[in-house]
C-alpha atoms as a PDB file:
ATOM      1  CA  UNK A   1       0.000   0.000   0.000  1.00  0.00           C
ATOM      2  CA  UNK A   2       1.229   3.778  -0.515  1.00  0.00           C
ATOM      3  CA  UNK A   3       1.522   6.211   1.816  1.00  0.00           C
ATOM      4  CA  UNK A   4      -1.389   7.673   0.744  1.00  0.00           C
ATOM      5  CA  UNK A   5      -3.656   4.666   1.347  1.00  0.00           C
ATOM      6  CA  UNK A   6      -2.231   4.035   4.755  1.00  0.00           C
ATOM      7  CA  UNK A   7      -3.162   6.983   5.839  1.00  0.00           C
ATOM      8  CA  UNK A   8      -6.444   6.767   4.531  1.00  0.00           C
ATOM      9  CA  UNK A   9      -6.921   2.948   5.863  1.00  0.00           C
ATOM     10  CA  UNK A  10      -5.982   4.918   9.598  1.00  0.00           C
ATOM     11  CA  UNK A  11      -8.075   7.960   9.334  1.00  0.00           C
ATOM     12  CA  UNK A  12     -11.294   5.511   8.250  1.00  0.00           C
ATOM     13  CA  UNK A  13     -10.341   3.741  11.523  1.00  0.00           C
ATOM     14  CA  UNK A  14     -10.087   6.661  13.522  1.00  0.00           C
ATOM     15  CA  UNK A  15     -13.684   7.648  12.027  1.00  0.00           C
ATOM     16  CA  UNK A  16     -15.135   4.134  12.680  1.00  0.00           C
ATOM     17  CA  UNK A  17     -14.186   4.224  16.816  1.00  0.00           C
ATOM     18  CA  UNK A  18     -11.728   1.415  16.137  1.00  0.00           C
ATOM     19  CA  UNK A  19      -8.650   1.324  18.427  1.00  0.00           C
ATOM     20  CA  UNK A  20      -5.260   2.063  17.273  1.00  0.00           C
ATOM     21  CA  UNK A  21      -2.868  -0.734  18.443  1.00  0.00           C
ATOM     22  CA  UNK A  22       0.784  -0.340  19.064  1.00  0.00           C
ATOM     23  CA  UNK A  23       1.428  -2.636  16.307  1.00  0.00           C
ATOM     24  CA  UNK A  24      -0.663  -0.914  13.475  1.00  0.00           C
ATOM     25  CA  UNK A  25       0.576   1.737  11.160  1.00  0.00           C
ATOM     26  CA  UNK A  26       0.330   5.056  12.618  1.00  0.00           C
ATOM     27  CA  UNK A  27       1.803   8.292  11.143  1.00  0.00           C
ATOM     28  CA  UNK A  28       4.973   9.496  12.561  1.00  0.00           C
ATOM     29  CA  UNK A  29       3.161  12.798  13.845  1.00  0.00           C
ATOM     30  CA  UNK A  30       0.304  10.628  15.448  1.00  0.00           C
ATOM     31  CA  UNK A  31       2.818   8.866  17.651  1.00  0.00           C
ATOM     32  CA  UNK A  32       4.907  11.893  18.270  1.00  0.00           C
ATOM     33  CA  UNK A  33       2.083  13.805  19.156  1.00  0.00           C
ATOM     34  CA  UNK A  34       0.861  10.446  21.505  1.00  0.00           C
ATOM     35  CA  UNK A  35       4.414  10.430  22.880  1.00  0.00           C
ATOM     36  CA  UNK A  36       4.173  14.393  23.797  1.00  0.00           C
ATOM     37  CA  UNK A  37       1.186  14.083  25.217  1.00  0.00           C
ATOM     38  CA  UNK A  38       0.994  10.643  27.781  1.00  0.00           C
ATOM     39  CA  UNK A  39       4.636  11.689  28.704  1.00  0.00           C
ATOM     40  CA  UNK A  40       3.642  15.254  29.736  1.00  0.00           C
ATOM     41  CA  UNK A  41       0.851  13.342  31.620  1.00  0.00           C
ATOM     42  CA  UNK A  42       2.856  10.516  33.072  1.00  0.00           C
ATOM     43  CA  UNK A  43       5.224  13.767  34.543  1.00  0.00           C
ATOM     44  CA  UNK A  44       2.243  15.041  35.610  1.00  0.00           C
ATOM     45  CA  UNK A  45       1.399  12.436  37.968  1.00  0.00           C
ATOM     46  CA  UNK A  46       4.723  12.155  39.008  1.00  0.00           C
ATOM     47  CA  UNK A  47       5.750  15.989  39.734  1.00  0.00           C
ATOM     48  CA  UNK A  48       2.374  15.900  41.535  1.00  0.00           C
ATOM     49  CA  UNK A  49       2.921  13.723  44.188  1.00  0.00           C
ATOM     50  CA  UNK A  50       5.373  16.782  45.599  1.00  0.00           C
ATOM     51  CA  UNK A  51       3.039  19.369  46.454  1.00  0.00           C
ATOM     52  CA  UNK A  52       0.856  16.798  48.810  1.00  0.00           C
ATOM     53  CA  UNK A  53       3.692  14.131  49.363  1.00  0.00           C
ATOM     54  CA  UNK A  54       4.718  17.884  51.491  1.00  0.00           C
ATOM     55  CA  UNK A  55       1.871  17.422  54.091  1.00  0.00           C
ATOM     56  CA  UNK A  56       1.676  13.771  54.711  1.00  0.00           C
ATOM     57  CA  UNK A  57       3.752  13.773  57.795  1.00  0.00           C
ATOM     58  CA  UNK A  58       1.549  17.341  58.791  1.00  0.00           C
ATOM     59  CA  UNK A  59      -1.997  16.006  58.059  1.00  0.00           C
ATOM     60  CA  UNK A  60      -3.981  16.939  61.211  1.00  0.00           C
ATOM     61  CA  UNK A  61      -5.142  12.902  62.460  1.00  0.00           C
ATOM     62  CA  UNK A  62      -4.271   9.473  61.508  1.00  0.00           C
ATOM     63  CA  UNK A  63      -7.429   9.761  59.262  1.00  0.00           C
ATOM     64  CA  UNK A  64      -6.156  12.383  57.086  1.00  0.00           C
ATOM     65  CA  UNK A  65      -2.705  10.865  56.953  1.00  0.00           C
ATOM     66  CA  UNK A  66      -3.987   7.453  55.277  1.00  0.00           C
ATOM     67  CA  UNK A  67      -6.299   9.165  53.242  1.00  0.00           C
ATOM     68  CA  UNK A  68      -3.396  11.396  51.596  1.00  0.00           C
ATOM     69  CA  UNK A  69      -0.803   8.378  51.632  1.00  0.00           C
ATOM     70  CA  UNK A  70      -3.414   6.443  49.605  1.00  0.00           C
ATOM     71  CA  UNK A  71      -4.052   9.157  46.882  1.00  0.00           C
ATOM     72  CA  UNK A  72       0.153   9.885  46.711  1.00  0.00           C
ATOM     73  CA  UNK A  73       0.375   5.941  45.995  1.00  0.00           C
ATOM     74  CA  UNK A  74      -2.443   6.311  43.558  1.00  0.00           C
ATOM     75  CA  UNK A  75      -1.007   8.944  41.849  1.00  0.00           C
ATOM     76  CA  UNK A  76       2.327   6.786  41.346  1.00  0.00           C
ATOM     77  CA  UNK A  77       0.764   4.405  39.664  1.00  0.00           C
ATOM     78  CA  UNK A  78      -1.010   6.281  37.482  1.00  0.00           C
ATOM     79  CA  UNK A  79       2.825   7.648  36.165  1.00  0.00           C
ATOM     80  CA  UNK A  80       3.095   3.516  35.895  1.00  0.00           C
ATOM     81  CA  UNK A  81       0.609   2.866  33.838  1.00  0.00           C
ATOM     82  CA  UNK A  82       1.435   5.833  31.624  1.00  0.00           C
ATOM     83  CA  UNK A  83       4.852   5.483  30.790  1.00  0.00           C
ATOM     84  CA  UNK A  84       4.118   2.103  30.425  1.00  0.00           C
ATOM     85  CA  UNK A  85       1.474   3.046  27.916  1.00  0.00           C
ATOM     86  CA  UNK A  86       4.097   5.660  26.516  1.00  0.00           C
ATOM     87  CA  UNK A  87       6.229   2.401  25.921  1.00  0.00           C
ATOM     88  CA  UNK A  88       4.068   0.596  23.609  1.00  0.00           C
ATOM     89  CA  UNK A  89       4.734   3.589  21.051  1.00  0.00           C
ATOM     90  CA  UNK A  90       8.695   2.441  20.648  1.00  0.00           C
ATOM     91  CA  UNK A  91      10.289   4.934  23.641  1.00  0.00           C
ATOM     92  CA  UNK A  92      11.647   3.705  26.509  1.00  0.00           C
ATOM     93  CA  UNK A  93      10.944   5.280  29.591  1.00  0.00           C
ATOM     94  CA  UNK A  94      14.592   6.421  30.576  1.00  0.00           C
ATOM     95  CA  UNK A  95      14.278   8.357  27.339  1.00  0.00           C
ATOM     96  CA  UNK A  96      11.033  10.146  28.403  1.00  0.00           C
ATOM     97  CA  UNK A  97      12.421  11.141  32.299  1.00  0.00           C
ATOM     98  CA  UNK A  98      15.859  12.444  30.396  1.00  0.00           C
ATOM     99  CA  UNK A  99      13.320  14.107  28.140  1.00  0.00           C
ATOM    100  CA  UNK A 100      11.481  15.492  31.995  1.00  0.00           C
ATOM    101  CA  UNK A 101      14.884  16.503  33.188  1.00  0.00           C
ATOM    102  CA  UNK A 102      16.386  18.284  30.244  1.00  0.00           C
ATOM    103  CA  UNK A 103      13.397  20.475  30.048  1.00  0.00           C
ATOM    104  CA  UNK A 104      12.551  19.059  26.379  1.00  0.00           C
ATOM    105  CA  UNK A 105       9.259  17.522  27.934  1.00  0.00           C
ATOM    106  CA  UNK A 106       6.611  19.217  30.101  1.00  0.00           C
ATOM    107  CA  UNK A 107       4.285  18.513  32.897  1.00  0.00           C
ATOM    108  CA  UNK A 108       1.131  20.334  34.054  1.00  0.00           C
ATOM    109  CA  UNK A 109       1.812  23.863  35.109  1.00  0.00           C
ATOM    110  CA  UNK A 110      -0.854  23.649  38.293  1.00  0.00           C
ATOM    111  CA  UNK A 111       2.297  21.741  40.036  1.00  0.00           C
ATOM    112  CA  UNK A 112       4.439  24.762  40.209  1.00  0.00           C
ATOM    113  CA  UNK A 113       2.483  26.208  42.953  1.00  0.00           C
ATOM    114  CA  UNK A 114       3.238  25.621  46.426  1.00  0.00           C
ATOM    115  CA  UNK A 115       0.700  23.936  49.435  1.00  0.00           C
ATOM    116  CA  UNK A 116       0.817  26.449  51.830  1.00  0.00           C
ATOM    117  CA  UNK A 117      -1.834  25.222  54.411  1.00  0.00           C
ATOM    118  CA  UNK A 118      -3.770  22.032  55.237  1.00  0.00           C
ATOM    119  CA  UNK A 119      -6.630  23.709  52.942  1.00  0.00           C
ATOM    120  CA  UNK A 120      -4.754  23.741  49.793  1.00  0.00           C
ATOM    121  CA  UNK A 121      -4.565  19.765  49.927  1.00  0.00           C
ATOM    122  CA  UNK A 122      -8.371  20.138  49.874  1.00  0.00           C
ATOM    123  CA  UNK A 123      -8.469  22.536  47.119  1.00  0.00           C
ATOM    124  CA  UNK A 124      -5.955  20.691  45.116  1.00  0.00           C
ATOM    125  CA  UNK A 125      -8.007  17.331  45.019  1.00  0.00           C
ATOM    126  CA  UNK A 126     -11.441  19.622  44.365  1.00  0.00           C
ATOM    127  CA  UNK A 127     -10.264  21.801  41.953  1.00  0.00           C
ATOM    128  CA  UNK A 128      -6.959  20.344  40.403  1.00  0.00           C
ATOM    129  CA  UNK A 129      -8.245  16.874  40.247  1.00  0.00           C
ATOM    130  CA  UNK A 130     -11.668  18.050  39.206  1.00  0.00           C
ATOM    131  CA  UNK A 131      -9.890  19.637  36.165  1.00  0.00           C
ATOM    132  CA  UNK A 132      -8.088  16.721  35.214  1.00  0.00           C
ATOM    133  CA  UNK A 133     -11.272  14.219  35.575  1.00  0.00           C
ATOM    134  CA  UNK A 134     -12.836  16.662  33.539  1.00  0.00           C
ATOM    135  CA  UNK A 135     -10.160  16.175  30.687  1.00  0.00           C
ATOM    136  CA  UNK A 136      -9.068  12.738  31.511  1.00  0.00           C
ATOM    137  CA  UNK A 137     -13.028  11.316  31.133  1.00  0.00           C
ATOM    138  CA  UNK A 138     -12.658  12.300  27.432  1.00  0.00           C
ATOM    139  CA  UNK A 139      -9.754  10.353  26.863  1.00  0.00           C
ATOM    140  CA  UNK A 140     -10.840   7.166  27.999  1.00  0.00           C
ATOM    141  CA  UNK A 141     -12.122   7.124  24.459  1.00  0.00           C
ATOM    142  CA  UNK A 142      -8.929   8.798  22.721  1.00  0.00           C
ATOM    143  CA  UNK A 143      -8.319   6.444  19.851  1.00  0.00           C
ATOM    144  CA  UNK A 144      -4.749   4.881  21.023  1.00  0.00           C
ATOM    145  CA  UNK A 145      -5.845   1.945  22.637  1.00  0.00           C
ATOM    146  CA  UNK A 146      -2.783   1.931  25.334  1.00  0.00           C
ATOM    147  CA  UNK A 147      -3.999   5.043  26.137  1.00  0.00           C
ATOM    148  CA  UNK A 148      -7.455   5.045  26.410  1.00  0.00           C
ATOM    149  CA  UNK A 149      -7.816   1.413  28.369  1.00  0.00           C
ATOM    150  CA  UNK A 150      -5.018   3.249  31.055  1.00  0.00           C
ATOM    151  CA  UNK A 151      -7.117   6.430  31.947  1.00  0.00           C
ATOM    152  CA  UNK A 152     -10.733   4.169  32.193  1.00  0.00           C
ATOM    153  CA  UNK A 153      -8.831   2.802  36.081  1.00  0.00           C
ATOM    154  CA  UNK A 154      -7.355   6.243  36.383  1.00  0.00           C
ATOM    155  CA  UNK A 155     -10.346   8.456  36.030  1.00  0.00           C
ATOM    156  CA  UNK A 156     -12.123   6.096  38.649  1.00  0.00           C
ATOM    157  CA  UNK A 157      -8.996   6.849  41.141  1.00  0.00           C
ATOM    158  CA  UNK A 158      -9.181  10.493  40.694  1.00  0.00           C
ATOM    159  CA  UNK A 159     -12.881  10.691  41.100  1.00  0.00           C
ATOM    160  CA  UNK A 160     -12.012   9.529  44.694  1.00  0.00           C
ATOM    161  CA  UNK A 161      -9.367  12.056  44.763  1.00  0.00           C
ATOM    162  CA  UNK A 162     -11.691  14.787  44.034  1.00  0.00           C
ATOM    163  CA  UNK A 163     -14.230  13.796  46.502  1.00  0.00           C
ATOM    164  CA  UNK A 164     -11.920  13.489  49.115  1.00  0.00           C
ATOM    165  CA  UNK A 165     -10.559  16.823  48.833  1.00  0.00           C
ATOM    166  CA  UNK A 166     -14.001  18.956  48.347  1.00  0.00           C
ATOM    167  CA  UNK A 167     -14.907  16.363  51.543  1.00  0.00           C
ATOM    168  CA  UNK A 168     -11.882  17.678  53.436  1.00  0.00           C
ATOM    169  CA  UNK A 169     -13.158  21.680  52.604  1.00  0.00           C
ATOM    170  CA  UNK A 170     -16.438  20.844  53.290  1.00  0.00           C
ATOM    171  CA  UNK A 171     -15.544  20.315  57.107  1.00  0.00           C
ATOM    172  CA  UNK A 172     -13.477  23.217  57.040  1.00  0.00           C
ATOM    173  CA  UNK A 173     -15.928  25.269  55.802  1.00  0.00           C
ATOM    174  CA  UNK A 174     -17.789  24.265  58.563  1.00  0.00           C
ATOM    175  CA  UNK A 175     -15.010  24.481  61.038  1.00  0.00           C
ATOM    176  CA  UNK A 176     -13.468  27.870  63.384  1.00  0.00           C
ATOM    177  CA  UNK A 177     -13.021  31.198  61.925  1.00  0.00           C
ATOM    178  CA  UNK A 178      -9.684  30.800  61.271  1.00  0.00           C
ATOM    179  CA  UNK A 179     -10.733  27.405  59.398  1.00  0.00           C
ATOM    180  CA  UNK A 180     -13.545  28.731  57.098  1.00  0.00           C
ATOM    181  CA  UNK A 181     -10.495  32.010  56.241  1.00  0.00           C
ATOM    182  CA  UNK A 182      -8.429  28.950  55.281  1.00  0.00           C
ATOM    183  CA  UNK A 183     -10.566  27.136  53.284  1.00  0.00           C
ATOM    184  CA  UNK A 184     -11.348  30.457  51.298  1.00  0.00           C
ATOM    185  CA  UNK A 185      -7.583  31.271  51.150  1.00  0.00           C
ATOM    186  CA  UNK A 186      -6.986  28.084  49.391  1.00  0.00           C
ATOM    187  CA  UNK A 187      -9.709  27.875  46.887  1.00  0.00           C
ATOM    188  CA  UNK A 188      -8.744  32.004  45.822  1.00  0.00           C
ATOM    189  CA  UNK A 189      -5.018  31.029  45.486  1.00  0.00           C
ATOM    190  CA  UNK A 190      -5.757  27.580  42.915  1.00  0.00           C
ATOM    191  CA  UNK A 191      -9.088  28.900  41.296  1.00  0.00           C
ATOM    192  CA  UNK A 192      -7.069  30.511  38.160  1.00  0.00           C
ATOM    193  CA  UNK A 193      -4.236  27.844  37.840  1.00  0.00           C
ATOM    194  CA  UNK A 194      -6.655  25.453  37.834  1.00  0.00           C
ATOM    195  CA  UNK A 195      -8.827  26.604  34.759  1.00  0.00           C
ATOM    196  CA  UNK A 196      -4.705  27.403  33.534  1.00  0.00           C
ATOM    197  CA  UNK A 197      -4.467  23.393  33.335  1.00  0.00           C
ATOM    198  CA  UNK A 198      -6.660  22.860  30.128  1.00  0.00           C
ATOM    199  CA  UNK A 199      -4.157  24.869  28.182  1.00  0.00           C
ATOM    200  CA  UNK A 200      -4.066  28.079  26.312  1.00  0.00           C
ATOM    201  CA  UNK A 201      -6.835  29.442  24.074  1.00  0.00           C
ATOM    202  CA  UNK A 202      -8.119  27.328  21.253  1.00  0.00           C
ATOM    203  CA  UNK A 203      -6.934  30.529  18.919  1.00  0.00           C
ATOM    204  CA  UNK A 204      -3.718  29.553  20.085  1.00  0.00           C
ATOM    205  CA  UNK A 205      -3.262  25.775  20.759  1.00  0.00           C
ATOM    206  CA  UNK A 206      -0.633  24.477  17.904  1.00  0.00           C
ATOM    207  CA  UNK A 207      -1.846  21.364  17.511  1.00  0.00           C
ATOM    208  CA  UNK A 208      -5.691  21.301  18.780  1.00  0.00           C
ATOM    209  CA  UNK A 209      -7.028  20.875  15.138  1.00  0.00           C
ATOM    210  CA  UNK A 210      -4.880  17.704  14.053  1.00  0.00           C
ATOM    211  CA  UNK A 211      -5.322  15.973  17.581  1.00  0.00           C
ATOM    212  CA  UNK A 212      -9.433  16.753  16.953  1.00  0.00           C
ATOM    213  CA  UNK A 213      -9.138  15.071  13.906  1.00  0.00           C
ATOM    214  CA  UNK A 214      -7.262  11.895  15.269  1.00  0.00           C
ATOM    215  CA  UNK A 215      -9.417  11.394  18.424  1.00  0.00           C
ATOM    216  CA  UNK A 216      -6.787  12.223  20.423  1.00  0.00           C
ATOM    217  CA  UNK A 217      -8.675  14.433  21.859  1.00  0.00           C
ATOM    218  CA  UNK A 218     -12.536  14.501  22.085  1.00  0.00           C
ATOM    219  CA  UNK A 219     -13.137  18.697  23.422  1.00  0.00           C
ATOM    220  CA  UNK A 220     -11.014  21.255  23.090  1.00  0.00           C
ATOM    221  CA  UNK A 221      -9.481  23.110  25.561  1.00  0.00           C
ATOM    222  CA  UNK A 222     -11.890  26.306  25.876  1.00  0.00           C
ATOM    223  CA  UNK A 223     -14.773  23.778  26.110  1.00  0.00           C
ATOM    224  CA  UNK A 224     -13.594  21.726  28.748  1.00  0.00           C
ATOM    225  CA  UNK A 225     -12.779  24.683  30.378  1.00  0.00           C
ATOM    226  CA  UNK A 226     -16.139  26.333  30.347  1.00  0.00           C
ATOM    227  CA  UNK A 227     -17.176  22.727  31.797  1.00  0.00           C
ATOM    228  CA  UNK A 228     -15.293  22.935  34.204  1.00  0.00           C
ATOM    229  CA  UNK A 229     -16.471  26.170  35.555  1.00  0.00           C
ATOM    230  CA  UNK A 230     -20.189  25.191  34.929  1.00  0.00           C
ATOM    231  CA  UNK A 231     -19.735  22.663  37.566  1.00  0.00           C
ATOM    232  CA  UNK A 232     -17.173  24.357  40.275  1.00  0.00           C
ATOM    233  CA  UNK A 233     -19.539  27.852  40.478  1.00  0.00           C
ATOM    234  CA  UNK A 234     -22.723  24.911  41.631  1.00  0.00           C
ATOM    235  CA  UNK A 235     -20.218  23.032  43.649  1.00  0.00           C
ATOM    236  CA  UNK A 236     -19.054  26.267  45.483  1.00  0.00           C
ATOM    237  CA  UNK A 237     -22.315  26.593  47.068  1.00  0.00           C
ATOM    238  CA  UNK A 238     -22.279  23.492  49.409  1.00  0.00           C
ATOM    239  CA  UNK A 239     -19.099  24.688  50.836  1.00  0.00           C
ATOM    240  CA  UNK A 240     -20.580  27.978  51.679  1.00  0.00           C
ATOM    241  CA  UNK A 241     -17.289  30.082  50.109  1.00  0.00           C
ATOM    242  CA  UNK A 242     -16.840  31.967  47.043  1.00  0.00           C
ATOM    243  CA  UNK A 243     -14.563  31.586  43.454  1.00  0.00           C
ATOM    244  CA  UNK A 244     -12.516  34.569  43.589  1.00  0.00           C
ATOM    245  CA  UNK A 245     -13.816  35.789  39.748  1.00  0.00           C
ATOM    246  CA  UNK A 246     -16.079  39.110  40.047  1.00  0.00           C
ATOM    247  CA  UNK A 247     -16.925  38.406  36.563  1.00  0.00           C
ATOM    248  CA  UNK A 248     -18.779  35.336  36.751  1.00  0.00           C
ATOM    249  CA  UNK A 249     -22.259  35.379  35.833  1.00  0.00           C
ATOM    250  CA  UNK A 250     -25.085  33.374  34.210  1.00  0.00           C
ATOM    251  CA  UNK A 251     -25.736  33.715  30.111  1.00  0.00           C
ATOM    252  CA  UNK A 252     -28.847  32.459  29.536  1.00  0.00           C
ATOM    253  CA  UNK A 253     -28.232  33.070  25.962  1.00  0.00           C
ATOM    254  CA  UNK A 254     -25.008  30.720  26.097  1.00  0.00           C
ATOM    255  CA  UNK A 255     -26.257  28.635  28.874  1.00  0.00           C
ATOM    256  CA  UNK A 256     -23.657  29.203  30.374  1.00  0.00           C
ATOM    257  CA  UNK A 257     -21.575  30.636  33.244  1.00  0.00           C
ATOM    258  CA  UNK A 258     -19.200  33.775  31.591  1.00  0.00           C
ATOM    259  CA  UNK A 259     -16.083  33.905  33.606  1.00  0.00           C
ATOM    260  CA  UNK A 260     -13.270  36.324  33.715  1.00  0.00           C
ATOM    261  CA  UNK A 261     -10.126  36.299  31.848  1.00  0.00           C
ATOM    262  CA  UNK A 262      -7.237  34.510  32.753  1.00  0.00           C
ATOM    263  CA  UNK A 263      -3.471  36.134  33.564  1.00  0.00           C
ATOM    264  CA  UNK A 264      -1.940  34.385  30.123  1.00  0.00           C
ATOM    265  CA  UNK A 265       1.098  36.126  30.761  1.00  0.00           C
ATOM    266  CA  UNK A 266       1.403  34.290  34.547  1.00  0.00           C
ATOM    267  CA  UNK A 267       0.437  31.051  32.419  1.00  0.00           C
ATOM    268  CA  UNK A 268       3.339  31.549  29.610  1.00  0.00           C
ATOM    269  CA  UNK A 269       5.505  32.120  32.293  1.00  0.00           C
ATOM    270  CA  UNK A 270       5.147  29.157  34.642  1.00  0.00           C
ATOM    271  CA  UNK A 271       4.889  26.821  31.155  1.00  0.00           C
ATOM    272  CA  UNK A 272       8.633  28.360  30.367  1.00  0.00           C
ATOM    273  CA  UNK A 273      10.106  27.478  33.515  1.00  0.00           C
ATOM    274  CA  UNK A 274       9.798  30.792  35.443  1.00  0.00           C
ATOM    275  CA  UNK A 275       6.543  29.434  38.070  1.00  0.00           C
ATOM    276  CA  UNK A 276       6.836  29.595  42.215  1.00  0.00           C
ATOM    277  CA  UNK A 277       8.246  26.159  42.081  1.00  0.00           C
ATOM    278  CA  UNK A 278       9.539  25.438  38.838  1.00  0.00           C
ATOM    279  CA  UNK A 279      13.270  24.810  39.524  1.00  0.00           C
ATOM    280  CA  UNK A 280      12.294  23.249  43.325  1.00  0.00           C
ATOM    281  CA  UNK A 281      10.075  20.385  41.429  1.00  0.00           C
ATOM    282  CA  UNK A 282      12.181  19.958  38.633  1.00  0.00           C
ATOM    283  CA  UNK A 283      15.551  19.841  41.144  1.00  0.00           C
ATOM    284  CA  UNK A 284      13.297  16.904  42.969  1.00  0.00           C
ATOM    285  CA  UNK A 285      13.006  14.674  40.328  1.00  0.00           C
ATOM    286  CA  UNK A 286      16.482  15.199  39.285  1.00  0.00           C
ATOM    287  CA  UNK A 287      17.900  14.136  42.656  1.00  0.00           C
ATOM    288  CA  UNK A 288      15.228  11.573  42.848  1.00  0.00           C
ATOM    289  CA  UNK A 289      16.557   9.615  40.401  1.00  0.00           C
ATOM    290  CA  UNK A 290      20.154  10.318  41.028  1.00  0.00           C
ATOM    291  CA  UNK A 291      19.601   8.305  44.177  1.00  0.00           C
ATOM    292  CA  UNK A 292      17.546   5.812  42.854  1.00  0.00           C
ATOM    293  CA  UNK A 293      19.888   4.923  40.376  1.00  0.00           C
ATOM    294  CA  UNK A 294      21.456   2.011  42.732  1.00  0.00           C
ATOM    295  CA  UNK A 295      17.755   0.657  42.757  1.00  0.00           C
ATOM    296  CA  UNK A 296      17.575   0.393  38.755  1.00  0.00           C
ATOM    297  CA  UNK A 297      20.969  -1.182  38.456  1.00  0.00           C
ATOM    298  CA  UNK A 298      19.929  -4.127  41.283  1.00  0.00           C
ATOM    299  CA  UNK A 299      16.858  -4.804  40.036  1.00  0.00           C
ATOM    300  CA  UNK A 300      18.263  -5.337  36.208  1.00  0.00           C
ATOM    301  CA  UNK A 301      20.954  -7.438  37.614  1.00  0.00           C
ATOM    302  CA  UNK A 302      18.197  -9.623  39.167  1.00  0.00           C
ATOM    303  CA  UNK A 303      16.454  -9.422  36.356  1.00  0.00           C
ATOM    304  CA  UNK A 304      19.511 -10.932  34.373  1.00  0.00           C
ATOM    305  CA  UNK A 305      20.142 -13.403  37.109  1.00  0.00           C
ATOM    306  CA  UNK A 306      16.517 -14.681  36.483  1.00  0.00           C
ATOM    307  CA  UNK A 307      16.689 -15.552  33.158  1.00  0.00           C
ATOM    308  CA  UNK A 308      20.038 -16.644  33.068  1.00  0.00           C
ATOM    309  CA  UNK A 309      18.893 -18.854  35.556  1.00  0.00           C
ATOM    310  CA  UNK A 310      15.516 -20.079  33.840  1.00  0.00           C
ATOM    311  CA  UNK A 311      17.666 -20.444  30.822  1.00  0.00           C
ATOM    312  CA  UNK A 312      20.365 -23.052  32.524  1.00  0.00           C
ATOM    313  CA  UNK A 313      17.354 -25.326  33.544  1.00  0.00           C
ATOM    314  CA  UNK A 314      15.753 -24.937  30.141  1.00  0.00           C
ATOM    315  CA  UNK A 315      18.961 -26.165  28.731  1.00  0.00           C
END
């Protein structure tokens, strides 16, 4: 077959809602783009276990403290599953974390903000992980199969993340004073990075179009975004607080909420490297696996041992 008719063979695939499989033909950008994008997310999970890995030994009872050491777990094996998914498209996973630690590759920008207070573990599962269910639901029907059969386990997960965390402002907002001021504190400081985590405008997202037209994606990123904020402004409510937007409002001729504009130059900056927390996260990781490096090496020679082993008795 040509070129031509490969590609045409794949798109009619794409169109029918059948799976693409590591071993089919794929065009080079599909499984760069694929690469790009379940790295940056397997990074994501990663880098994100800093922020609240932070507050585990600070969590205010025993309660709190399993509840947070279960969703740090979770969130490690979601970066498992990914870059094993990430795997299946011909990269090995040392190339993707050298990709992490030269700067090459990216992970979500909502990690380069600090957890200042008990509350912001709260706001992070409510708000961040509400963002990311909200994206992450669509691609449990992105067309790579790898891809899309990893994120059906992982959206279930992070629903429990998000509950837990409006749960844990919800008694808060309930609480002292000083506890309600908290819980208000939080949600004002990650209410605009967390509508930054679906991206930059559709005007100006490179390569919206051509992942549209692949099924790698299934929204784009002002829709999920207006989604998002459909849901938070109800959600708000219960807890009693308030989204720190002066702008938002109901259309009833959109049916929808309008919402105020975002600080794109704060977003450009933290996506180039220059965020609160930027070089602390990426320093982390580094040193991380500088030190686990002794692990790798022990577990390959085991590895070898095994089937050196399994061979002799073959023989």
């Amino acid at each position: 077959m040509s070129v031509h008719d490969l590609e045409k063979h794949f798109q009619d695939k794409i169109d029918q809602e059948t799976k693409i499989e590591p071993l089919d033909w794929m065009p080079e950008a599909y499984r760069k783009t694929n690469i790009r994008q379940i790295s940056q997310h397997a990074h994501s999970e990663i880098v994100g276990m800093l922020p609240e890995g932070n507050w585990i030994s600070r969590a205010p009872s025993l309660k709190r403290k399993a509840i947070l050491l279960a969703k740090v777990q979770d969130e490690a094996g979601h970066g498992l599953y990914l870059y094993s998914a990430c795997e299946t498209l011909g990269i090995t996973r040392e190339e993707t974390i050298n990709d992490l630690h030269s700067g090459r590759a990216k992970y979500s920008s909502i990690f380069n903000y600090p957890t200042l207070t008990w509350a912001d573990i709260g706001a992070v599962g409510w708000l961040v992980d509400g963002a990311a269910i909200m994206n992450q639901v669509m691609l449990t029907r992105t067309s790579y199969g790898p891809y899309a059969r990893a994120m059906v386990r992982i959206c279930k997960e992070e629903s429990f993340h998000q509950r837990q965390g409006f749960e844990s402002l919800l008694v808060l907002s309930k609480g002292s004073p000083e506890q309600k001021a908290m819980c208000q504190d939080a949600i004002n400081r990650w209410w605009w990075p967390a509508l930054m985590m679906f991206g930059p405008r559709d005007t100006e997202s490179t390569n919206s179009d051509q992942s549209m037209k692949w099924k790698i994606k299934r929204k784009t990123n002002d829709e999920l975004r207006q989604q998002f904020v459909d849901m938070c402004v109800e959600q708000v409510k219960l807890l009693g607080m308030t989204l720190p937007d002066p702008h938002l409002k109901w259309n009833t001729d959109r049916n929808h909420y309008d919402f105020g504009e975002i600080d794109w130059n704060e977003f450009w900056q933290v996506v180039k490297g220059n965020g609160p927390c930027n070089k602390e996260r990426l320093q982390a990781r580094k040193q991380a696996w500088e030190e686990g490096a002794w692990v790798r090496e022990a577990a390959a020679a085991h590895a070898t041992k095994k089937q050196k082993r399994a061979a002799a008795y073959a023989a």
